[in-house]
C-alpha atoms as a PDB file:
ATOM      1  CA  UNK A   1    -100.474 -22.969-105.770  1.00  0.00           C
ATOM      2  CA  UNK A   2     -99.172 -19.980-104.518  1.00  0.00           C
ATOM      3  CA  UNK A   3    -100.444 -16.297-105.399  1.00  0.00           C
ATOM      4  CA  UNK A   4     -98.302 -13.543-106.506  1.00  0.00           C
ATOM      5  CA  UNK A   5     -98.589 -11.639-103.172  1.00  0.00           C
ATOM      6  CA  UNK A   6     -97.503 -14.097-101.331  1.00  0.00           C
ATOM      7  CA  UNK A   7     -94.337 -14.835-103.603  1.00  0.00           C
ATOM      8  CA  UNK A   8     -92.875 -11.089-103.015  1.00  0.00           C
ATOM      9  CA  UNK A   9     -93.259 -11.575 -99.730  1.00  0.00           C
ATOM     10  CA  UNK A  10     -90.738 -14.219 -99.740  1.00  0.00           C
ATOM     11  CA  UNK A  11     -88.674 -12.560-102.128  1.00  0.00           C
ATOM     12  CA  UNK A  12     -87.993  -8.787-100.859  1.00  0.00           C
ATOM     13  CA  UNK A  13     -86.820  -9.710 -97.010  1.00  0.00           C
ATOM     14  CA  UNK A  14     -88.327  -7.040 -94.390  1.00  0.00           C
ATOM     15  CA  UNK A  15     -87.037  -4.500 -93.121  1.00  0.00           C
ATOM     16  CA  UNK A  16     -86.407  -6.783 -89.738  1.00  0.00           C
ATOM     17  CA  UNK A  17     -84.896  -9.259 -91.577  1.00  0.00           C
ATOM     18  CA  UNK A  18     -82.315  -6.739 -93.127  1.00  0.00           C
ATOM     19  CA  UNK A  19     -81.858  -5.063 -90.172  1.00  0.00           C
ATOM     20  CA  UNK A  20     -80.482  -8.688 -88.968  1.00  0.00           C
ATOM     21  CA  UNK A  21     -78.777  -9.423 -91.878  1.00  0.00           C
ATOM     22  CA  UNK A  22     -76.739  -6.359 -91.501  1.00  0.00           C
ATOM     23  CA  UNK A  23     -75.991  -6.247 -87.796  1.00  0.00           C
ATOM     24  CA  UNK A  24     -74.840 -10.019 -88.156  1.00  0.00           C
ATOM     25  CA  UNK A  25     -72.054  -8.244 -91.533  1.00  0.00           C
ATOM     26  CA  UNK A  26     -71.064  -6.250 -88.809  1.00  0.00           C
ATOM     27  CA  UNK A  27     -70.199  -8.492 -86.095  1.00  0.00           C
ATOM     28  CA  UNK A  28     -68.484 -10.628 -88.859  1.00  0.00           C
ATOM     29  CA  UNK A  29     -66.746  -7.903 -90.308  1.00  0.00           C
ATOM     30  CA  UNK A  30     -65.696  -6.900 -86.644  1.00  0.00           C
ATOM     31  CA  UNK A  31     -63.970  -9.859 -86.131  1.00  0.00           C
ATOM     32  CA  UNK A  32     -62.095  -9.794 -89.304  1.00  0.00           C
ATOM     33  CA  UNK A  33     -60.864  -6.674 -88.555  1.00  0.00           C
ATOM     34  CA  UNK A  34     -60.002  -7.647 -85.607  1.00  0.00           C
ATOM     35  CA  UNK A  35     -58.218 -10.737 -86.767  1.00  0.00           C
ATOM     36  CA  UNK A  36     -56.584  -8.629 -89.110  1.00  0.00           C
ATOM     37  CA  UNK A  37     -55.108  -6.154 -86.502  1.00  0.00           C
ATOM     38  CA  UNK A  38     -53.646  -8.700 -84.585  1.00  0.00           C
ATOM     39  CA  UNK A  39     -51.895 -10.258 -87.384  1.00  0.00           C
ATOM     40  CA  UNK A  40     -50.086  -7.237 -88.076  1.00  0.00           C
ATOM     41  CA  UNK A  41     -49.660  -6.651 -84.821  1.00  0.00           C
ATOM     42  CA  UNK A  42     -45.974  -7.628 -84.366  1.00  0.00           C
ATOM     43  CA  UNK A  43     -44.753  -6.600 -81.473  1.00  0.00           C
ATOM     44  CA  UNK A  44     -47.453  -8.402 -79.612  1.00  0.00           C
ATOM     45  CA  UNK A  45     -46.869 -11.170 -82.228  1.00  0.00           C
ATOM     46  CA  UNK A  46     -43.102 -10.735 -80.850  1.00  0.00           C
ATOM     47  CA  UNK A  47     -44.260 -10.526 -77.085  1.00  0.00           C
ATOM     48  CA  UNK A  48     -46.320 -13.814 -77.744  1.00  0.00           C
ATOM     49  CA  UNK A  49     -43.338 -15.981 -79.088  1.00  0.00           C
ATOM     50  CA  UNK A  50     -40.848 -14.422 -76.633  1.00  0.00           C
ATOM     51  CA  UNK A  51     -43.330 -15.224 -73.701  1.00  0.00           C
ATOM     52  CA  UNK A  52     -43.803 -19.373 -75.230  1.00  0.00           C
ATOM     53  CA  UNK A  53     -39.805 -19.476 -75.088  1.00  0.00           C
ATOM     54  CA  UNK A  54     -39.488 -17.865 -72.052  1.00  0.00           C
ATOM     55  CA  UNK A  55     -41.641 -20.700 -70.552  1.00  0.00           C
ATOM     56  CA  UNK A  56     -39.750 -23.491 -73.051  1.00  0.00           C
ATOM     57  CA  UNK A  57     -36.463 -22.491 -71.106  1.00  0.00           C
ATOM     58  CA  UNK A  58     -38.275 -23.214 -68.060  1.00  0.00           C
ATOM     59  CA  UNK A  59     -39.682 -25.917 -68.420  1.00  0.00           C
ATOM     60  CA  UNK A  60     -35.950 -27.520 -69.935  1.00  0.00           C
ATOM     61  CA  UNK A  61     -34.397 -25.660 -67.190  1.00  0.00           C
ATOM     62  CA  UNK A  62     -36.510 -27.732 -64.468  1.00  0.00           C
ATOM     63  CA  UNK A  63     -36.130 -31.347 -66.517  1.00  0.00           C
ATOM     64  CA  UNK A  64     -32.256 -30.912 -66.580  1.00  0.00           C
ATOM     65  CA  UNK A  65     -32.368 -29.528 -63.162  1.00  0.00           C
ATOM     66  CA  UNK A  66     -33.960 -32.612 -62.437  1.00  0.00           C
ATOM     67  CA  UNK A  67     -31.770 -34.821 -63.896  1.00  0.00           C
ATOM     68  CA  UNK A  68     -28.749 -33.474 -62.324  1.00  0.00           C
ATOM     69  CA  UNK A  69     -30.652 -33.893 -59.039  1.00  0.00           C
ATOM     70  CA  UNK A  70     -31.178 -37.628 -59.842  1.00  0.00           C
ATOM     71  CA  UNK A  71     -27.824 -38.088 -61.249  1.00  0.00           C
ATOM     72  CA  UNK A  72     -26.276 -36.756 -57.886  1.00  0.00           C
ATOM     73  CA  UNK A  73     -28.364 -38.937 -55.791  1.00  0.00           C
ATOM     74  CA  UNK A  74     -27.440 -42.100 -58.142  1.00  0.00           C
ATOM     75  CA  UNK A  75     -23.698 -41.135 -57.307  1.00  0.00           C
ATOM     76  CA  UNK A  76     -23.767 -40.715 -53.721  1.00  0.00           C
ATOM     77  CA  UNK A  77     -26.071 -43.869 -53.285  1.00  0.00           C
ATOM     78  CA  UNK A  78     -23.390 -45.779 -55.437  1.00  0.00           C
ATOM     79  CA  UNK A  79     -20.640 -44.063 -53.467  1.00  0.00           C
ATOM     80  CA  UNK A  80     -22.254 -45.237 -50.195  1.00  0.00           C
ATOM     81  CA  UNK A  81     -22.582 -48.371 -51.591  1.00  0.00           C
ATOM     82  CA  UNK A  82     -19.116 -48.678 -52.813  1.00  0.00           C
ATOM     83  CA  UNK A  83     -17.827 -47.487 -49.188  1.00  0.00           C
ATOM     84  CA  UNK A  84     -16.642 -49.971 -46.671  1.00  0.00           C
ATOM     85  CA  UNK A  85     -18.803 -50.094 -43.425  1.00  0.00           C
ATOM     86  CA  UNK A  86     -15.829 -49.561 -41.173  1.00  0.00           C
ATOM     87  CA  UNK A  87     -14.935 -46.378 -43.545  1.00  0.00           C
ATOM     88  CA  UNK A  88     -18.525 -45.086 -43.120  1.00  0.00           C
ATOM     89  CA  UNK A  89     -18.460 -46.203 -39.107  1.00  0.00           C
ATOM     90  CA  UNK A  90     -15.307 -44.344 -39.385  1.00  0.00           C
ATOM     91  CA  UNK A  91     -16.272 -40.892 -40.938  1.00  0.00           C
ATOM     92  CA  UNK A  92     -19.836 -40.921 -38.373  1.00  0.00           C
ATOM     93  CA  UNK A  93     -17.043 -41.306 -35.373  1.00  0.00           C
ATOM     94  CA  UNK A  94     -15.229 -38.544 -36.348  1.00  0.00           C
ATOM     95  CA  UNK A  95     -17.983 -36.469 -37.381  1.00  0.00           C
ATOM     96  CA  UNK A  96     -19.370 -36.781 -33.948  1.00  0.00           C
ATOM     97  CA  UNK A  97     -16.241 -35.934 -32.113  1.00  0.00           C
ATOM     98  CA  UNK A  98     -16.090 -32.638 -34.023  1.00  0.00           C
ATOM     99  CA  UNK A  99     -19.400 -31.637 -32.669  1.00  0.00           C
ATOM    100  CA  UNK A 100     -18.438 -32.778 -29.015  1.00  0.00           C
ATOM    101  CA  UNK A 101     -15.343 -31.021 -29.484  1.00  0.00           C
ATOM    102  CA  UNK A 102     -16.766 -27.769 -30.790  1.00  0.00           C
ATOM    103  CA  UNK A 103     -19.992 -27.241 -28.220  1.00  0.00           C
ATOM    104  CA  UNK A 104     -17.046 -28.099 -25.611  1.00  0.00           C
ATOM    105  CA  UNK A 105     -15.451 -25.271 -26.480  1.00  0.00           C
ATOM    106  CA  UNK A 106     -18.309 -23.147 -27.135  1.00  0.00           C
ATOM    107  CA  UNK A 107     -18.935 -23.848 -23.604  1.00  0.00           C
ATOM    108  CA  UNK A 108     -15.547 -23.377 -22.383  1.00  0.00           C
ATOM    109  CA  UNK A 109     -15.808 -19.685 -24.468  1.00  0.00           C
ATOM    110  CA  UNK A 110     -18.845 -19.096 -22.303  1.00  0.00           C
ATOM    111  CA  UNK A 111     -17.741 -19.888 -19.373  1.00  0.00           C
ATOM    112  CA  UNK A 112     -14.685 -18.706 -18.997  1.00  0.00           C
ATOM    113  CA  UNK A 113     -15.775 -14.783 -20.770  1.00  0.00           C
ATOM    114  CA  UNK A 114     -16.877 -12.381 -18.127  1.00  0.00           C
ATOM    115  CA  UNK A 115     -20.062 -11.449 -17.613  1.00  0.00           C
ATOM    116  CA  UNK A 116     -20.249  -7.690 -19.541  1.00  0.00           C
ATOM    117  CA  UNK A 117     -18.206  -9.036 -22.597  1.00  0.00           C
ATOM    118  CA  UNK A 118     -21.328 -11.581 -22.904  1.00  0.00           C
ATOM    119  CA  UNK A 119     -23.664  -9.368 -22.175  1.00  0.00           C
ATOM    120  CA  UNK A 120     -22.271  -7.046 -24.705  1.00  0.00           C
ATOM    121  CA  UNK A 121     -21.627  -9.545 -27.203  1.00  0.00           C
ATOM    122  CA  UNK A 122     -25.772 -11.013 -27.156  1.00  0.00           C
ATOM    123  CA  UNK A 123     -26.548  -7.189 -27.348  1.00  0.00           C
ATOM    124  CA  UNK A 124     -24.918  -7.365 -30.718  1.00  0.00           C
ATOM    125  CA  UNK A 125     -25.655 -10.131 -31.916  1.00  0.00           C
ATOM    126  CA  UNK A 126     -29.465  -9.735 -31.338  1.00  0.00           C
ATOM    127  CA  UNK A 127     -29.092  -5.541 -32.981  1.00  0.00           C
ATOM    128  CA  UNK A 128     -27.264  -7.827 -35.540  1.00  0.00           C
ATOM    129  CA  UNK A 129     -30.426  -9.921 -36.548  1.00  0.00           C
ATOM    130  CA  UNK A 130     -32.831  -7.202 -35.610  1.00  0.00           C
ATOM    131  CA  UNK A 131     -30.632  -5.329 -38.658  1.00  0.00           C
ATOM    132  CA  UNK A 132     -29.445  -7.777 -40.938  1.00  0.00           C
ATOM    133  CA  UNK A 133     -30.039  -6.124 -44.545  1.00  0.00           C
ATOM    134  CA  UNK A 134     -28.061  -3.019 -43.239  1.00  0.00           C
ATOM    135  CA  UNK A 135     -25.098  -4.584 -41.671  1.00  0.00           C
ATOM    136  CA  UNK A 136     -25.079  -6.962 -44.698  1.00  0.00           C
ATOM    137  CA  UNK A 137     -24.285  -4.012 -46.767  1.00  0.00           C
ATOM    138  CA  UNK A 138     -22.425  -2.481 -44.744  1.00  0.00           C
ATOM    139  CA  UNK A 139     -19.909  -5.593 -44.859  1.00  0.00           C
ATOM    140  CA  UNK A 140     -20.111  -5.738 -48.777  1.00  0.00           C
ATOM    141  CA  UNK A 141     -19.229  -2.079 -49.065  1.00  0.00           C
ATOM    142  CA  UNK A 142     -16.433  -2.187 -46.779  1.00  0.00           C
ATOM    143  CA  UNK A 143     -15.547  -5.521 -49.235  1.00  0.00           C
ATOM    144  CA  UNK A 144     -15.885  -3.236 -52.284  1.00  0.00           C
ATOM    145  CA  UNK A 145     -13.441  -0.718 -50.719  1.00  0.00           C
ATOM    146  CA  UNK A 146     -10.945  -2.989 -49.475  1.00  0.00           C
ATOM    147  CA  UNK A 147     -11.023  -4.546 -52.610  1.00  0.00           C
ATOM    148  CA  UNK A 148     -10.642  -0.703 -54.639  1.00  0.00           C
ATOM    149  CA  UNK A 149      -7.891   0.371 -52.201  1.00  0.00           C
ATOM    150  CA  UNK A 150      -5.868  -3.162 -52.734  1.00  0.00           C
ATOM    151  CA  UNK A 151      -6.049  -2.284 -57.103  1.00  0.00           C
ATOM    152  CA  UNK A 152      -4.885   0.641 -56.456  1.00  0.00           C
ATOM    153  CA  UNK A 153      -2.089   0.487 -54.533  1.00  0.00           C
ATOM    154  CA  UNK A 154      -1.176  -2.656 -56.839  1.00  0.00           C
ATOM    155  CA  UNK A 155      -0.932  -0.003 -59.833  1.00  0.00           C
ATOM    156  CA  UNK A 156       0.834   2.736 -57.984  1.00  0.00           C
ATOM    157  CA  UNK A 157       3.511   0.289 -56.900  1.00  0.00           C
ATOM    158  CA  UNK A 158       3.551  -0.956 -60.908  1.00  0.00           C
ATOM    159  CA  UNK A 159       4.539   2.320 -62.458  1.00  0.00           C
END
């Protein structure tokens, strides 16, 4: 049997064991609140579910993408298919003599343009790679104006 000092002990914890007891409420009551603030959380709530079907489109975006790309090769492999040899023989013949034809003149260009013109036209063209973003801008601006001065000379003539 047990004696009475012994039973308190067991009853009344010490002061070690409620020490535990209450850092362990805290932790648990830290996470609750901390569940709790992200539930009503909303915009990060709405960040969350815009972010899922943001990556939903995606991933639908590449499948269909996909499938077109499939779909296109099923067409042109039936197309081929479909195609006569001699039409095919054909097409490759012609294709062939517009690449003779056009590094024949290409050639002919080059050989018959003097020497500075040449030299002046690689100049450009390498400055022209060397600057591409520029002179690609450049172009589209000039575009943009042409394209401003047409509309309104299109009204003034209207009125």
């Amino acid at each position: 049997m047990s004696t009475p000092s012994q039973d308190d002990k067991d009853a009344a914890p010490t002061p070690e064991e409620l020490r535990e007891q209450v850092e362990h409420t805290r932790e648990e009551l830290g996470q609750t609140v901390e569940a709790l603030a992200a539930k009503a959380d909303v915009k990060a709530q709405a960040k969350e579910k815009a972010a899922e079907i943001k990556e939903q489109a995606a991933e639908k975006a590449n499948l269909v993408s996909n499938q077109i790309r499939d779909k296109a090769a099923h067409a042109t492999q039936l197309v081929k298919d479909k195609t006569p040899d001699p039409v095919l023989d054909k097409a490759a013949q012609a294709a062939a003599q517009v690449r003779d034809a056009a590094a024949r003149a290409g050639q002919l260009a080059a050989d018959k343009t003097p020497d500075p013109v040449r030299e002046t036209a690689e100049s450009a063209a390498t400055m022209a790679k060397a600057n591409r973003i520029p002179l690609i801008a450049a172009a589209a601006a000039f575009v943009v104006f042409l394209i401003v001065r047409r509309s309104r000379s299109r009204r003034c003539q209207c009125r």
